[in-house]
Protein backbone atom coordinates (compact mmCIF):
# COMPACT_ATOMS: atom_id res chain seq x y z
CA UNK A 1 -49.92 179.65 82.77
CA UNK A 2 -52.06 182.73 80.79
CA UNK A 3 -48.98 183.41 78.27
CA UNK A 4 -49.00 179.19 77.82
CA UNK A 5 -52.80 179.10 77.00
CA UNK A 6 -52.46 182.07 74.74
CA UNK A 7 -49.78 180.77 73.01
CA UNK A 8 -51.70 177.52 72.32
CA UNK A 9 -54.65 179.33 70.94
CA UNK A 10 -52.02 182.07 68.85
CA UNK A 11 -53.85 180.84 65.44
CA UNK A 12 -52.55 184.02 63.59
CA UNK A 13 -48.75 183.34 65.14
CA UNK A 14 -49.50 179.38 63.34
CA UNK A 15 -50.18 180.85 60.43
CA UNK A 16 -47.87 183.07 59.72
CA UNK A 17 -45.43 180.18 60.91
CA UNK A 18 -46.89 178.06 58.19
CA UNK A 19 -46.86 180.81 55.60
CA UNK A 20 -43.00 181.55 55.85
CA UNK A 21 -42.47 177.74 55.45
CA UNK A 22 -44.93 177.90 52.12
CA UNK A 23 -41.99 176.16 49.79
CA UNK A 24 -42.25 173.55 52.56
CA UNK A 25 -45.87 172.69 51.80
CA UNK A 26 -45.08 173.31 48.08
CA UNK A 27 -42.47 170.50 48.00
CA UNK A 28 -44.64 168.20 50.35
CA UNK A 29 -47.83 168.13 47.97
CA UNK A 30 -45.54 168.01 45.01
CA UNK A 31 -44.38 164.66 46.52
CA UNK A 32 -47.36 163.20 48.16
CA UNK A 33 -49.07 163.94 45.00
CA UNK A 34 -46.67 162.06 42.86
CA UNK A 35 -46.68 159.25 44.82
CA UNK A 36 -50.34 159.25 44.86
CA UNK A 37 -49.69 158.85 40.50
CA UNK A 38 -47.54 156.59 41.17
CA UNK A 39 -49.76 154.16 43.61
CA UNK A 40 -52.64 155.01 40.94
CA UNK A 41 -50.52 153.12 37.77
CA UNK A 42 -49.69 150.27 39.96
CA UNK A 43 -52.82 149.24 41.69
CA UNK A 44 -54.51 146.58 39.64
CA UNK A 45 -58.08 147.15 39.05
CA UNK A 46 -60.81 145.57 41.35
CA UNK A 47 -63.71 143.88 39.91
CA UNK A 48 -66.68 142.42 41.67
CA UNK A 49 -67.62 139.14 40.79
CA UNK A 50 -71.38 137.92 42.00
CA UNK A 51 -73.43 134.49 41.81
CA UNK A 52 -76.57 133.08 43.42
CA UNK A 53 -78.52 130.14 44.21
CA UNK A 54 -81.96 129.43 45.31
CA UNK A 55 -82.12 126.43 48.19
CA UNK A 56 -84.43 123.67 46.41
CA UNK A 57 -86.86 121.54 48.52
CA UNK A 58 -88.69 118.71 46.73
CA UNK A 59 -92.31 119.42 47.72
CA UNK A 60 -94.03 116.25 45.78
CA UNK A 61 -91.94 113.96 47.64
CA UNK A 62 -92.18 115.78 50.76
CA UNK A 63 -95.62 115.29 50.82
CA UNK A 64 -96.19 111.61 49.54
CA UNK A 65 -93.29 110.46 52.58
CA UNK A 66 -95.66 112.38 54.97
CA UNK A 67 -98.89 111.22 53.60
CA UNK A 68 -96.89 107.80 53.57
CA UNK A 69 -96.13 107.39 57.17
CA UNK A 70 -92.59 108.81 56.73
CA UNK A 71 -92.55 112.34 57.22
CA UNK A 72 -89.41 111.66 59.44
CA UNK A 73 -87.63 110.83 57.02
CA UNK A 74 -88.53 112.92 55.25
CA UNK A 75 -87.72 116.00 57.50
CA UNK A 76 -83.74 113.98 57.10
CA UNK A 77 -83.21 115.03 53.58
CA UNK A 78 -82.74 118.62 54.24
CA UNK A 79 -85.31 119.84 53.39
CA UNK A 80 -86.16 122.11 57.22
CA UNK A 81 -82.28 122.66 57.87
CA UNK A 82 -82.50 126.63 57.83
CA UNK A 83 -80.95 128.80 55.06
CA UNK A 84 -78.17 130.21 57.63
CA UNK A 85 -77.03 126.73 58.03
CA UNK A 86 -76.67 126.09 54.48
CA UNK A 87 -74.65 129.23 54.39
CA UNK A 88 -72.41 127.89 57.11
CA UNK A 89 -72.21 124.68 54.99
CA UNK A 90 -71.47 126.33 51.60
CA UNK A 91 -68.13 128.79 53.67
CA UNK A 92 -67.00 125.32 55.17
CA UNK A 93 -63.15 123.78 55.62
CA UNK A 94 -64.31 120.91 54.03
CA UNK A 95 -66.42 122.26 50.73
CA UNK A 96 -63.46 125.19 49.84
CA UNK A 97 -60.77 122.30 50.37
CA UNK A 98 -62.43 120.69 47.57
CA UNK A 99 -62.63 123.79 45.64
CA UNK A 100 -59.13 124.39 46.55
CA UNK A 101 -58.12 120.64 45.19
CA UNK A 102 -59.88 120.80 42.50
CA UNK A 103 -58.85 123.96 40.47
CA UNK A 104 -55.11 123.72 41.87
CA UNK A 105 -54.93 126.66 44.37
CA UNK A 106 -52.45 124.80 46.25
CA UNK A 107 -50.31 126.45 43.92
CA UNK A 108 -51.04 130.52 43.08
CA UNK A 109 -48.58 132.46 40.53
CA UNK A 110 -48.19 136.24 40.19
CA UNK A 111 -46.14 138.48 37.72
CA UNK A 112 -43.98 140.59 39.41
CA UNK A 113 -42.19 143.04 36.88
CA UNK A 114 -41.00 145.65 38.92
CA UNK A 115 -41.47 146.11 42.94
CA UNK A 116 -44.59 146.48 44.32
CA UNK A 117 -46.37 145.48 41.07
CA UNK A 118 -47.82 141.89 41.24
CA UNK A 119 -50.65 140.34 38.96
CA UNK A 120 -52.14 137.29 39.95
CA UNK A 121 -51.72 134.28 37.19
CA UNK A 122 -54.32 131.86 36.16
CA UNK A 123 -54.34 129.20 33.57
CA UNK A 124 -52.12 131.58 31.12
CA UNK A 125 -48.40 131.44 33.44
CA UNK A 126 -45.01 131.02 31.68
CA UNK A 127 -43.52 129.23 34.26
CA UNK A 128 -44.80 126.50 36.90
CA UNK A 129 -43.15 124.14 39.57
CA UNK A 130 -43.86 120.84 39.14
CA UNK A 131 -43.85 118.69 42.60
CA UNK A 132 -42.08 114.52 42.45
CA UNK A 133 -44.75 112.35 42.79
CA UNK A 134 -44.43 111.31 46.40
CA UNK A 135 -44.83 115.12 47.26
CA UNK A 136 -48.49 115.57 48.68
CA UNK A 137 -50.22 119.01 48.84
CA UNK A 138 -52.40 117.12 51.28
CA UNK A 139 -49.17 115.84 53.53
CA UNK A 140 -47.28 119.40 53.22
CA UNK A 141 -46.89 121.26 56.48
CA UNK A 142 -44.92 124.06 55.33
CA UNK A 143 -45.37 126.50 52.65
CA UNK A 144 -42.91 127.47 50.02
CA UNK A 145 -42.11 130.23 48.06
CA UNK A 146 -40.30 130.38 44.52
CA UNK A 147 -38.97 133.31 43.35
CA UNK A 148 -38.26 132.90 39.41
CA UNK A 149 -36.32 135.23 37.42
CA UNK A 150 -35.83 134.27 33.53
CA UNK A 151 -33.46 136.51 31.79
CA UNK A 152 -33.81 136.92 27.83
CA UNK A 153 -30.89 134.36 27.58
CA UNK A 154 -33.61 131.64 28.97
CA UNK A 155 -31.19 131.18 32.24
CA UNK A 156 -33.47 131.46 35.26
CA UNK A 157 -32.41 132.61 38.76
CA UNK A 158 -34.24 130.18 41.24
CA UNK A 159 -34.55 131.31 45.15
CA UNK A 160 -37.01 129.55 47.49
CA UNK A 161 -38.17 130.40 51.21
CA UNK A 162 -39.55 128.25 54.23
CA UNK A 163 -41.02 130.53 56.98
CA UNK A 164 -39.40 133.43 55.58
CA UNK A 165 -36.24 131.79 55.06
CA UNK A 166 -34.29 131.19 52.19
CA UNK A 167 -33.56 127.62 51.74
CA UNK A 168 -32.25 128.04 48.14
CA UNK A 169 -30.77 130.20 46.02
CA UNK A 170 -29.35 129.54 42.73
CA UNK A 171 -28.27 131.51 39.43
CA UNK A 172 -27.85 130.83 35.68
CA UNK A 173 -29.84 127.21 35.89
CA UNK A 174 -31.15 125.88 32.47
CA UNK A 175 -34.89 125.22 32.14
CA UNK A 176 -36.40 122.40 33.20
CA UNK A 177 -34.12 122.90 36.61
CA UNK A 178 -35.05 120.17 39.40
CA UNK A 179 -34.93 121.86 42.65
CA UNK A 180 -33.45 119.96 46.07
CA UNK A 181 -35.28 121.12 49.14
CA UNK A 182 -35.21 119.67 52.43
CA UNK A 183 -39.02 119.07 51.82
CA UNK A 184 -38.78 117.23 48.70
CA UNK A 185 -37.41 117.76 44.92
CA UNK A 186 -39.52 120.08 42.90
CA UNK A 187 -39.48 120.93 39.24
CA UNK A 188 -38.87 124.21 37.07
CA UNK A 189 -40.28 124.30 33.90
CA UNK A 190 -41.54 126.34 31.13
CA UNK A 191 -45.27 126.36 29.64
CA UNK A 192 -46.39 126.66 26.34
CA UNK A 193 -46.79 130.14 27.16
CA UNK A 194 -43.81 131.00 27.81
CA UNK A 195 -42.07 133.35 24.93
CA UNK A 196 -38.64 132.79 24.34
CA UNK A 197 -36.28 136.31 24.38
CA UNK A 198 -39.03 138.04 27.29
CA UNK A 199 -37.93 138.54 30.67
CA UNK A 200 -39.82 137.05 33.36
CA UNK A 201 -39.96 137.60 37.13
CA UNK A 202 -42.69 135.03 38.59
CA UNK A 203 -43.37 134.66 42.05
CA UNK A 204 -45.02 131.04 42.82
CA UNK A 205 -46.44 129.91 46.00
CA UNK A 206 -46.67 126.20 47.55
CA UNK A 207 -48.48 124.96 49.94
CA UNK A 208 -51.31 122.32 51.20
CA UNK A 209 -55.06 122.35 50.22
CA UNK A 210 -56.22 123.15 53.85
CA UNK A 211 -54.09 126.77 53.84
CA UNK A 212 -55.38 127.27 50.46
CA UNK A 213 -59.19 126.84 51.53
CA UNK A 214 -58.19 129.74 54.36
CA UNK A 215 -57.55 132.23 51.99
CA UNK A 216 -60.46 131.01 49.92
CA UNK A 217 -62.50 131.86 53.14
CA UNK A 218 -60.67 135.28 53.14
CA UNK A 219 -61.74 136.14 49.54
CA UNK A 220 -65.48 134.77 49.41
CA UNK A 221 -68.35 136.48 51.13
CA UNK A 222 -71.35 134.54 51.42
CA UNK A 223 -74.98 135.78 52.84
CA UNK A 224 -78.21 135.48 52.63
CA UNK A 225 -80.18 137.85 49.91
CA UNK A 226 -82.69 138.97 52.15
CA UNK A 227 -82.95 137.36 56.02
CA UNK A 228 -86.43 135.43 55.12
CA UNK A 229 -84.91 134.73 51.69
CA UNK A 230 -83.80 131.29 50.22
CA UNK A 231 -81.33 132.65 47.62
CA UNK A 232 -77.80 133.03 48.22
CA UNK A 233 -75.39 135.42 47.11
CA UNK A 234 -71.77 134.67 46.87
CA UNK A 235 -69.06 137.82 46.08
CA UNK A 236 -65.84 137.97 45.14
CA UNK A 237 -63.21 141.26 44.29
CA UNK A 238 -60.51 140.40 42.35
CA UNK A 239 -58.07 141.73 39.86
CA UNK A 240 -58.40 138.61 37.86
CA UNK A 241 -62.41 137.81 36.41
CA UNK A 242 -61.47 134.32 34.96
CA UNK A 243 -60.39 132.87 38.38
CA UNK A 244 -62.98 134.43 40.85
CA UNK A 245 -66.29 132.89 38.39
CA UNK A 246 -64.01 129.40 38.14
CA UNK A 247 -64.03 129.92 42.14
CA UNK A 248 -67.76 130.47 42.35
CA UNK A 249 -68.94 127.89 40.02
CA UNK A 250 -66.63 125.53 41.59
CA UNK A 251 -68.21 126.13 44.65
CA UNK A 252 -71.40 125.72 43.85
CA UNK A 253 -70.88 122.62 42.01
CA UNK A 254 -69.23 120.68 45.56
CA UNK A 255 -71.93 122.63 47.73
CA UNK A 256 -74.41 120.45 45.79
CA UNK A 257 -72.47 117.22 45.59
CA UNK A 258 -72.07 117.71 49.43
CA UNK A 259 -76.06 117.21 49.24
CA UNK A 260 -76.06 114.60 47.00
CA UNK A 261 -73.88 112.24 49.23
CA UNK A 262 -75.25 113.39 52.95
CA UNK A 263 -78.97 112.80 51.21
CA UNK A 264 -77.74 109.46 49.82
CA UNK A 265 -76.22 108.91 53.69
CA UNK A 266 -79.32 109.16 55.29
CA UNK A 267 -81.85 107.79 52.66
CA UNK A 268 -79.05 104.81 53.00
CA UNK A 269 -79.64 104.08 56.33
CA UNK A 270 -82.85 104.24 56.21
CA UNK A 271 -83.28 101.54 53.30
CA UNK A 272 -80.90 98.82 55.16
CA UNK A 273 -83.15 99.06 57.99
CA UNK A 274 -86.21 97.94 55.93
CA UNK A 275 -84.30 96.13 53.25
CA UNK A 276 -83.31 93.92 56.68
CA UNK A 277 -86.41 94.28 58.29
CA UNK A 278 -88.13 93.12 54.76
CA UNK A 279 -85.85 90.00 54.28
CA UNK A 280 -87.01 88.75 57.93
CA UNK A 281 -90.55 89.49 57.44
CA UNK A 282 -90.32 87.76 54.04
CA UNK A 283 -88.76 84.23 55.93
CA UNK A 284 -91.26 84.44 58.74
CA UNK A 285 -94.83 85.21 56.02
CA UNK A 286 -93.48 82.20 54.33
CA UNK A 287 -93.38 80.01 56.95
CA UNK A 288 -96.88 81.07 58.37
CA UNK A 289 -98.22 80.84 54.56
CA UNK A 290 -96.78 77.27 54.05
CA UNK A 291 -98.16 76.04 57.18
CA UNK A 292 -101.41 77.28 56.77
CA UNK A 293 -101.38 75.38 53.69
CA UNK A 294 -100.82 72.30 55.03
CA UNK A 295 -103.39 72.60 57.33
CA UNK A 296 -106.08 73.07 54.67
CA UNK A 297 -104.91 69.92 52.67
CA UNK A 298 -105.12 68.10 56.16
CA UNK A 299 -108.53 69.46 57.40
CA UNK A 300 -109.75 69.45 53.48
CA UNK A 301 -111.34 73.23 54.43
CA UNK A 302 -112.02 75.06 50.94
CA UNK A 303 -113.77 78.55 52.45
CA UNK A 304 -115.86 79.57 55.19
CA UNK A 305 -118.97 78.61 55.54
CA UNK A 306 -121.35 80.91 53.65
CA UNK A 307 -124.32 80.56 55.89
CA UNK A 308 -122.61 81.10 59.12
CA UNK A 309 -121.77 85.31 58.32
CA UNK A 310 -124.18 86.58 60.35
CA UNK A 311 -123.01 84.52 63.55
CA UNK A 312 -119.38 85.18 62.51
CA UNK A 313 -119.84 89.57 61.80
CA UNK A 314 -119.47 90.01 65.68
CA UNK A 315 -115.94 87.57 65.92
CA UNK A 316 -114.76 89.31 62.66
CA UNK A 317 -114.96 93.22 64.28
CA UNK A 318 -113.44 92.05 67.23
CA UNK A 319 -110.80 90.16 65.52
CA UNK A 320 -110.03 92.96 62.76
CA UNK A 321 -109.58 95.52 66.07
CA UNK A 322 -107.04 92.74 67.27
CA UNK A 323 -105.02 92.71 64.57
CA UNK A 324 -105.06 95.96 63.96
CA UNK A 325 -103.79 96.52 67.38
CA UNK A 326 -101.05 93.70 67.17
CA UNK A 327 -99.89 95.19 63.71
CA UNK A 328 -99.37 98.16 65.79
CA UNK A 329 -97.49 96.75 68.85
CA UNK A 330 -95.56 94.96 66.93
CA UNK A 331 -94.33 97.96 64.74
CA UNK A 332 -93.57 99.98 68.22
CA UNK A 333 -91.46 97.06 68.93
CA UNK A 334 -89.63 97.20 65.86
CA UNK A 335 -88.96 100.80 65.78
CA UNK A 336 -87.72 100.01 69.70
CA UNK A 337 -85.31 97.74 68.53
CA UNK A 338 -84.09 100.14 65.77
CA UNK A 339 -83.58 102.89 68.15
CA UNK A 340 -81.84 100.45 71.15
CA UNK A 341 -79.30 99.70 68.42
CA UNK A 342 -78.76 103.05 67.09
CA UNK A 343 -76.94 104.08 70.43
CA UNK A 344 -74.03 101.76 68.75
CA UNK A 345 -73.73 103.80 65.60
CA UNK A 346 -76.05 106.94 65.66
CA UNK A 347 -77.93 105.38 62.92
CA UNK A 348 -81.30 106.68 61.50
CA UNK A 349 -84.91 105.86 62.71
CA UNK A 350 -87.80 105.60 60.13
CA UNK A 351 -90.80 107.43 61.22
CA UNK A 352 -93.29 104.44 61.38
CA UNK A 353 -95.92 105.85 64.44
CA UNK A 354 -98.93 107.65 63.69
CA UNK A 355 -98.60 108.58 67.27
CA UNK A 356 -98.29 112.50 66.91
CA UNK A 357 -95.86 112.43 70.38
CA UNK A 358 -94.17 110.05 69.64
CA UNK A 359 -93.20 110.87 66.14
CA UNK A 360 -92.37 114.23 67.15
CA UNK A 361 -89.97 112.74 69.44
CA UNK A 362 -88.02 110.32 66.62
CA UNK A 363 -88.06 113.70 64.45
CA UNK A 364 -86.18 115.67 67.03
CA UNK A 365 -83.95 113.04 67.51
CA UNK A 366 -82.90 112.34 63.80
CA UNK A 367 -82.81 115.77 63.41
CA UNK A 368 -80.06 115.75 66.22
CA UNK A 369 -77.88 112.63 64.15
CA UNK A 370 -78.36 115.00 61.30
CA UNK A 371 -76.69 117.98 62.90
CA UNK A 372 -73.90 115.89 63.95
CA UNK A 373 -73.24 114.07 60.64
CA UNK A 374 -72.74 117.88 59.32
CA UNK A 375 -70.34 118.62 62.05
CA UNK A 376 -68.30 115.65 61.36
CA UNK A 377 -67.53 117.56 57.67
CA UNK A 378 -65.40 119.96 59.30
CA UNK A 379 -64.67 118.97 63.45
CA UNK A 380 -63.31 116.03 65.61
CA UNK A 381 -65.17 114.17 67.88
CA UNK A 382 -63.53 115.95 70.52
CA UNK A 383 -65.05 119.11 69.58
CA UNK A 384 -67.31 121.08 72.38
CA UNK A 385 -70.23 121.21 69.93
CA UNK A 386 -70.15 117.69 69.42
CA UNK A 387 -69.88 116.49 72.14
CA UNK A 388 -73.16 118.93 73.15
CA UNK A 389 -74.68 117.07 70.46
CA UNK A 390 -74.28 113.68 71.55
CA UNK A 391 -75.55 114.45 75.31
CA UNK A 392 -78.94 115.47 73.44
CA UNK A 393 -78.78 112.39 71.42
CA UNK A 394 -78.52 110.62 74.74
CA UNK A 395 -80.99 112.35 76.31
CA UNK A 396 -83.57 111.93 73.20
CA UNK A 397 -82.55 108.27 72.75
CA UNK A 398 -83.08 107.24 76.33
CA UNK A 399 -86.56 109.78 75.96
CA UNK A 400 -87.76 107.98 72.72
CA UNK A 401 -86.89 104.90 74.47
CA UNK A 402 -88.67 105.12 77.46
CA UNK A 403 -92.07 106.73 75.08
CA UNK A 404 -91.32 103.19 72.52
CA UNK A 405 -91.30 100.95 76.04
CA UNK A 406 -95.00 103.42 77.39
CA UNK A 407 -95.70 102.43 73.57
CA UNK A 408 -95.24 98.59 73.62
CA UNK A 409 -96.55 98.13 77.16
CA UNK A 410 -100.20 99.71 76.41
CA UNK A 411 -100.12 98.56 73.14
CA UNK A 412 -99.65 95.05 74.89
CA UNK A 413 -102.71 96.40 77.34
CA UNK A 414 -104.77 97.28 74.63
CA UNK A 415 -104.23 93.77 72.98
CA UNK A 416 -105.16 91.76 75.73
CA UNK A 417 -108.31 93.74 75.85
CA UNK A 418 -109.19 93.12 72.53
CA UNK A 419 -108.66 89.26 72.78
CA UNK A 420 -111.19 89.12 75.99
CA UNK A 421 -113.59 90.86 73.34
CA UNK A 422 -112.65 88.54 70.61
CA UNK A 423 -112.81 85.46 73.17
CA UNK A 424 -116.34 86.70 74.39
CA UNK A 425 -117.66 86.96 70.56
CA UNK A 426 -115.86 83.30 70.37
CA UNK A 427 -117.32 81.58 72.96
CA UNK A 428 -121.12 83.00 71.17
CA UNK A 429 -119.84 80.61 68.03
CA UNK A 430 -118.60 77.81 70.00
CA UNK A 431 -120.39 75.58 68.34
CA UNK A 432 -118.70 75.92 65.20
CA UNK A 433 -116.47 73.39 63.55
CA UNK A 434 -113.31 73.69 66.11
CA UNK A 435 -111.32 73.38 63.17
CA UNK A 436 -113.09 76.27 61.92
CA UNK A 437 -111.40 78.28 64.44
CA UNK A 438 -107.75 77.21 64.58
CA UNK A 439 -107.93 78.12 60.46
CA UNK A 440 -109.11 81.71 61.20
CA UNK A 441 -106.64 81.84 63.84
CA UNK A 442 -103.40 81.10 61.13
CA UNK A 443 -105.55 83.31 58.73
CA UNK A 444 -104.91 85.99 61.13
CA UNK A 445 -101.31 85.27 62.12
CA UNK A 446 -100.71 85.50 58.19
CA UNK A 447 -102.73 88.83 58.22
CA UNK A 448 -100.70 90.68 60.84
CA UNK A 449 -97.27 89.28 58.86
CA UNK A 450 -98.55 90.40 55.75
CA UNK A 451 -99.59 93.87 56.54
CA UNK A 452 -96.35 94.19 58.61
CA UNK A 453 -94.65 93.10 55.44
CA UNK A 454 -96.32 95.64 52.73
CA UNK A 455 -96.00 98.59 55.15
CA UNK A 456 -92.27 97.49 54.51
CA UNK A 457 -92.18 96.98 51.28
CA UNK A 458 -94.71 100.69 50.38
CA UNK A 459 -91.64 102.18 52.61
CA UNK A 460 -88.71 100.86 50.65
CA UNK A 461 -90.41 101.78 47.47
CA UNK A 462 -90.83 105.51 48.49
CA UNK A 463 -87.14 106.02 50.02
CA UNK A 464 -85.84 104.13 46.52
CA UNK A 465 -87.96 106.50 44.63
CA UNK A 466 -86.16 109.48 47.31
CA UNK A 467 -82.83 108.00 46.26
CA UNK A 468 -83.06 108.17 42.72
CA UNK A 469 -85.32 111.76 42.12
CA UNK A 470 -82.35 113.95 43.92
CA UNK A 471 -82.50 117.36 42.88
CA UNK A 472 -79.27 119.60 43.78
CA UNK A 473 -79.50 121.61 46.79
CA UNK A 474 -78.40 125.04 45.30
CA UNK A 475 -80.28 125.46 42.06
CA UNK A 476 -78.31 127.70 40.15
CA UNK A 477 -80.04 131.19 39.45
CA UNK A 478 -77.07 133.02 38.48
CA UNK A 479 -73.76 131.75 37.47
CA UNK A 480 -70.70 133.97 38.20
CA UNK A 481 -70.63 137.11 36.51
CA UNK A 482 -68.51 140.22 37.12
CA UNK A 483 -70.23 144.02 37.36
CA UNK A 484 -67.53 145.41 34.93
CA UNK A 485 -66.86 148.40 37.20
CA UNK A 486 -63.72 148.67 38.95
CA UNK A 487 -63.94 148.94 43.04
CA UNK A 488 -60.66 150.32 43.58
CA UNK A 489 -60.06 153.92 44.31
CA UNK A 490 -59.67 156.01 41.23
CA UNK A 491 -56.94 158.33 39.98
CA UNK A 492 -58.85 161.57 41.35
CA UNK A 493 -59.47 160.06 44.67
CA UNK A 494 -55.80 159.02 45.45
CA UNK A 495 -54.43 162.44 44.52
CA UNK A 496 -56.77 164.25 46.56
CA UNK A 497 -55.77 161.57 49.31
CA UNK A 498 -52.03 162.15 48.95
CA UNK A 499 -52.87 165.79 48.54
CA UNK A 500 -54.20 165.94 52.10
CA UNK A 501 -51.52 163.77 53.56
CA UNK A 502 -49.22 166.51 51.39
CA UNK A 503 -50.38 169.24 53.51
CA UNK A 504 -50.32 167.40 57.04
CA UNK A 505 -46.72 166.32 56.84
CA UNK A 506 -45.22 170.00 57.25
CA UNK A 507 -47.40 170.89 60.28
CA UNK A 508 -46.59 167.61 61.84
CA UNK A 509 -42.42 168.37 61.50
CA UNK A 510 -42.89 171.50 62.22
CA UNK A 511 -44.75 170.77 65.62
CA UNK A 512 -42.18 167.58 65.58
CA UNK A 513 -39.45 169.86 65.53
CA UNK A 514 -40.84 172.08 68.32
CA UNK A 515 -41.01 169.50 71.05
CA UNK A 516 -37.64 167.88 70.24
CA UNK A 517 -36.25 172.10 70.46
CA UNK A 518 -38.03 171.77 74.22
CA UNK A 519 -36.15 168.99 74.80
């Protein structure tokens, strides 16, 4: 067991092992090295390509929705979703599929001139497949692969795989060459780049939008600048500079019409409510307005009578507190309504309550519709987060519900307590004209409707104004740009690489060799 240990530990027997074998190390780092040239002239140089945005919140309107009455709406234009989940947003299936459709990465091309050399074409390729016109990207389930050979004589040798199988394989076709696959018949053609008399070996890929925005996901890294920061930096490294900033840009430009259309979703549904709510309130302010009317022509009443203010101060307080507190019931009643309804369609509520509980409550709930309209981007309805989701929204609806009916019922409380006051100060003026008092009471039904109906109409005005005065959600600070320094290993640092893996291989054989002896 002694001679065993000591034989382990022999470090002067190694060496002089290692030193007999020196032409063995010689010829190892000869040809680790030159492989280590070799790898050097073929990989491609890396660039890094950067951009950034800053997240935008419109302040001014912010603050005229809250000062308005509507800071709940408000809060629904994005402006408190946090910078991590715009991040999320910006990375998602549904924003890079667009980026994917819309610059053609169903479809990526590389130059392949000798094995294990590739270079990744865009915009300036010789040779392109061309799809019939019932082929899809968005329909295709499997992806192909064209392998494209064009000899000097313009003949092109065509093969094509299908899950790593070849499904066609031709030789000597003429250019354009329509292609029959199981999947569909697709096109060979030359571009105007193409230069007649220059070999060409292309290798083109083909598949749907939804693989392409995967490998988008691959190649894009996007964070946050700083964690409290509102900028974000998107990064790219690429061989090819033209088609990472047209990837970047891209990006940026359907990040922000993603805002555009979920702000214009939920300023939407907020402006049917009152444009509905409006058109009622209209019908019902005319009616109370025409009859009133008529019942001055009847009762020939011009105005009040002048000398009877100081007996009528008392009635007026206590029938200005009324209405006030009927406007107010009847607007908790309204906004009850809204939200009974929106269990049908998850729809919006306006934030019409100056009650700071209660509007608290409709803010955490539309914040909750909010969160699920984004997951509907990129998940089914069957998905555990959404379905999470809609239990809160149950839970806040049925919450919000039960605060709206606490609402309405004291509301109703504190009305009839106002009318005893109001009948008390009544019954002091009794002896007033009694038709007198039934015109002040229509004067005060058309009050109440008319307040009801410019609250309304102030609201419509300000989510119109919200509507039209959208500012993008990413404003740009930095468009793509690349660093100009190449992030691949350099020449020195692969040789000194291979040189060490050089002077490993011997000692491994050697040591190899030994236990197979053993055996």
């Amino acid at each position: 067991m002694e001679e065993n240990k000591s034989e382990l530990i022999d470090i002067k027997g190694i060496l002089r092992e290692f030193s007999a074998k020196w032409h063995w190390f010689l010829i190892s780092v000869v040809c680790s090295c030159a492989v280590g040239f070799l790898v050097s002239k073929i990989v491609k140089p890396q660039y890094e390509i950067r951009a950034n945005v800053i997240l935008t919140e419109n302040n001014a309107l912010g603050s005229m929705m809250a000062a308005g009455g509507l800071s709940g709406v408000s809060a629904l234009l994005g402006g408190n979703a946090s910078a991590e989940d715009e991040v999320e947003i910006m990375t998602s299936h549904s924003v890079l599929k667009e980026v994917a459709r819309t610059l053609g990465l169903n479809e990526i091309r590389f130059d392949r001139p000798a094995p294990l050399m590739a270079t990744m074409l865009y915009k300036n390729y010789p040779i392109d497949v061309v799809p019939a016109p019932e082929i899809l990207a968005d329909t295709m389930r499997v992806g192909l692969q064209f392998r494209i050979v064009v000899h000097k004589n313009g003949l092109a040798d065509i093969s094509v795989k299908a899950r790593k199988k070849t499904i066609y394989n031709e030789k000597g076709k003429s250019l354009p060459c329509v292609v029959n696959l199981p999947y569909g018949d697709f096109t060979v053609v030359t571009t105007p780049n193409y230069v007649k008399g220059k070999k060409i070996k292309n290798l083109i890929n083909f598949t749907n939008y939804d693989v392409a925005a995967e490998n988008l996901r691959k190649q894009i890294a996007v964070a946050l600048a700083t964690k409290r920061s509102q900028i974000i930096t998107m990064q790219m490294i690429t061989d090819n500079e033209p088609y990472a900033c047209d990837v970047l840009n891209t990006l940026i430009e359907k990040y922000n019409a993603r805002g555009l259309r979920d702000h214009l979703a939920q300023t939407g549904a907020t402006a049917d409510f009152l444009r509905d709510r409006l058109l009622m309130m209209r019908h019902e302010l005319d009616s109370t307005e025409t009859a009133l009317a008529r019942y001055k022509t009847s009762e020939g009443i011009t105005e009040l009578e002048k000398d009877g203010a100081v007996i009528y101060q008392r009635m007026i307080e206590a029938e200005k507190e009324l209405a006030e507190q009927q406007v107010l019931t009847q607007l908790a009643r309204v906004t009850l309504t809204q939200v009974r309804n929106s269990a049908h369609d998850n729809s919006l509520i306006p934030q019409q309550s100056a009650d700071p509980i209660l509007a608290a409550q409709i803010d955490a709930y539309n914040g909750a519709i909010m969160a699920r309209l984004r997951m509907e981007q990129s998940a089914k309805g069957d998905n555990p987060s959404i379905v999470r989701v809609d239990e809160q929204i149950k839970t806040l609806r049925s919450n919000l519900i039960s605060t709206l009916e606490a609402a309405v019922s004291k509301g109703e409380q504190m009305t009839a307590e106002y009318r005893k006051v109001y009948d008390e100060a009544s019954a002091q003026v009794s002896g007033l004209p009694k038709q007198e008092l039934s015109y002040r009471s229509k004067v005060r039904d058309q009050t109440i409707q008319e307040e009801i109906y410019l609250f309304l109409l102030q609201k419509q005005e300000e989510t119109a104004i919200l509507m039209n005065n959208t500012l993008p959600k990413g404003a740009i600070v930095d468009e793509a740009y690349s660093l100009n320094e190449d992030k691949s290993l350099s020449t020195k640092v692969l040789l000194a690489l291979f040189f060490a893996v050089g002077l490993c291989i011997p000692p491994a054989f050697i040591y190899g060799k030994k236990l197979l002896g053993k055996k």
